[in-house]
Protein backbone atom coordinates (compact mmCIF):
# COMPACT_ATOMS: atom_id res chain seq x y z
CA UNK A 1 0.00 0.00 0.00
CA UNK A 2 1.41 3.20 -0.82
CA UNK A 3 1.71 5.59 2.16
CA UNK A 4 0.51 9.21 1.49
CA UNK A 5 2.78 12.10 0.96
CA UNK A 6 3.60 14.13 3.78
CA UNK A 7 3.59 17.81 3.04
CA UNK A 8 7.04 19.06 4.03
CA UNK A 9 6.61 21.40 7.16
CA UNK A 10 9.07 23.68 6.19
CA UNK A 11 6.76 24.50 3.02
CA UNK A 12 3.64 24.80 4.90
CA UNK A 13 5.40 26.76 7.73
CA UNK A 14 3.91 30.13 7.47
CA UNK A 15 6.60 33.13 5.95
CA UNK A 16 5.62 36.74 6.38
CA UNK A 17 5.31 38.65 3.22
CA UNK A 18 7.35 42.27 3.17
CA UNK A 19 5.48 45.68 2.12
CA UNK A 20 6.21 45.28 -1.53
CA UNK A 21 3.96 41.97 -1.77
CA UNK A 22 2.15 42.57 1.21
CA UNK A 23 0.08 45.36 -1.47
CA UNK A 24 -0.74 42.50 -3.52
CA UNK A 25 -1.24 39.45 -0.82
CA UNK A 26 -1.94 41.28 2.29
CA UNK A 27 0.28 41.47 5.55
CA UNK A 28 -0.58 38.75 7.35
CA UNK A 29 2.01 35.72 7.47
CA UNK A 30 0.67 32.42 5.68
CA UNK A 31 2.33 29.44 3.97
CA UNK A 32 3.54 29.28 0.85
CA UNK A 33 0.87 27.57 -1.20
CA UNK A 34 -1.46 30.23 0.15
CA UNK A 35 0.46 32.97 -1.19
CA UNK A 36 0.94 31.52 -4.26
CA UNK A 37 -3.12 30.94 -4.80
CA UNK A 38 -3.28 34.45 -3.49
CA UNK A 39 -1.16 35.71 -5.90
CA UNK A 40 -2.68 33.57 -8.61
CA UNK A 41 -6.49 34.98 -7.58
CA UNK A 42 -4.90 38.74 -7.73
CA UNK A 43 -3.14 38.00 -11.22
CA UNK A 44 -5.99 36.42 -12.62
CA UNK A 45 -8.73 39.26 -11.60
CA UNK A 46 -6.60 42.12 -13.11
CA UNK A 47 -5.82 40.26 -16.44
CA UNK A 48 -1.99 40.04 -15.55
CA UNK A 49 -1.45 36.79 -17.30
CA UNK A 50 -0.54 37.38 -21.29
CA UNK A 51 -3.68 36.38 -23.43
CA UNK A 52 -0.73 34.31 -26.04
CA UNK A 53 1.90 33.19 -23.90
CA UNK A 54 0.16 31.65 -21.13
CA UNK A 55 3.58 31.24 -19.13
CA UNK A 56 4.03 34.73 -18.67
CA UNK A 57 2.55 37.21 -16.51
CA UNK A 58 2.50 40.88 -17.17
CA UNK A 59 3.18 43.22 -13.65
CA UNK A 60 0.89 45.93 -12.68
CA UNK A 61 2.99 48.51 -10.74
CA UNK A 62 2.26 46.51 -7.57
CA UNK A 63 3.53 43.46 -9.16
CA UNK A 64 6.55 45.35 -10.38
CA UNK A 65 7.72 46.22 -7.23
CA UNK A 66 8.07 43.19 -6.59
CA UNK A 67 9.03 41.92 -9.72
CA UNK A 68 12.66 44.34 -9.12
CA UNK A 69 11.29 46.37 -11.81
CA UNK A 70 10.21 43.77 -14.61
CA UNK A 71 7.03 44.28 -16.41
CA UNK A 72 6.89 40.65 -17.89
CA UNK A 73 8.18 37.59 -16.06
CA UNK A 74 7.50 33.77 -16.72
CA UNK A 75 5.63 31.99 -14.22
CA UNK A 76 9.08 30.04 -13.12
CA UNK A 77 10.68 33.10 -12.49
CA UNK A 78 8.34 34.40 -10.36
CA UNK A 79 8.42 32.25 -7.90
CA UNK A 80 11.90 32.82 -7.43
CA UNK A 81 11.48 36.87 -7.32
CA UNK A 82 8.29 36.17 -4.71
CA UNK A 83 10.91 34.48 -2.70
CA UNK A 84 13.02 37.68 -2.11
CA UNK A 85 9.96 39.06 -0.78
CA UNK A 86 9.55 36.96 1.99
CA UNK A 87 10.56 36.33 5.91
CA UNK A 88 10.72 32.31 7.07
């Protein structure tokens, strides 16, 4: 029987977002799955994500702030820019 994936704590621990992505996710510290659906939900309800290259999401000035200034990242490099923006 195949035992069922633990989620690793260290993912779910909560991280606390800094003022730059606290304008787009709020201020409150959550885990990282949640702020990735959260920013997901705030890309998604402004149109951020390009209509041809589905990969790609174009920044808002919130998102750019957080972006370090880019106005069109993949969705692979976001993560890693999100991750500057956050406190373990």
């Amino acid at each position: 029987m195949a035992t069922k994936r633990k989620p690793n704590a260290k993912f779910m621990a909560p991280v606390q977002p800094d003022d730059k992505l606290a304008a787009v996710v709020g201020s409150k510290p959550l885990p990282r799955t949640e702020l990735t659906k959260k920013l997901w939900v705030y890309i998604k309800k402004n149109g951020l994500q390009d209509k041809k290259v589905r990969t790609q999401i174009n920044a808002d000035n919130a998102l750019k702030a957080v972006f370090g200034g880019k106005s069109k990242v993949t969705m692979f490099e976001m993560t890693k820019l999100v991750n500057k923006h956050v406190k373990a």
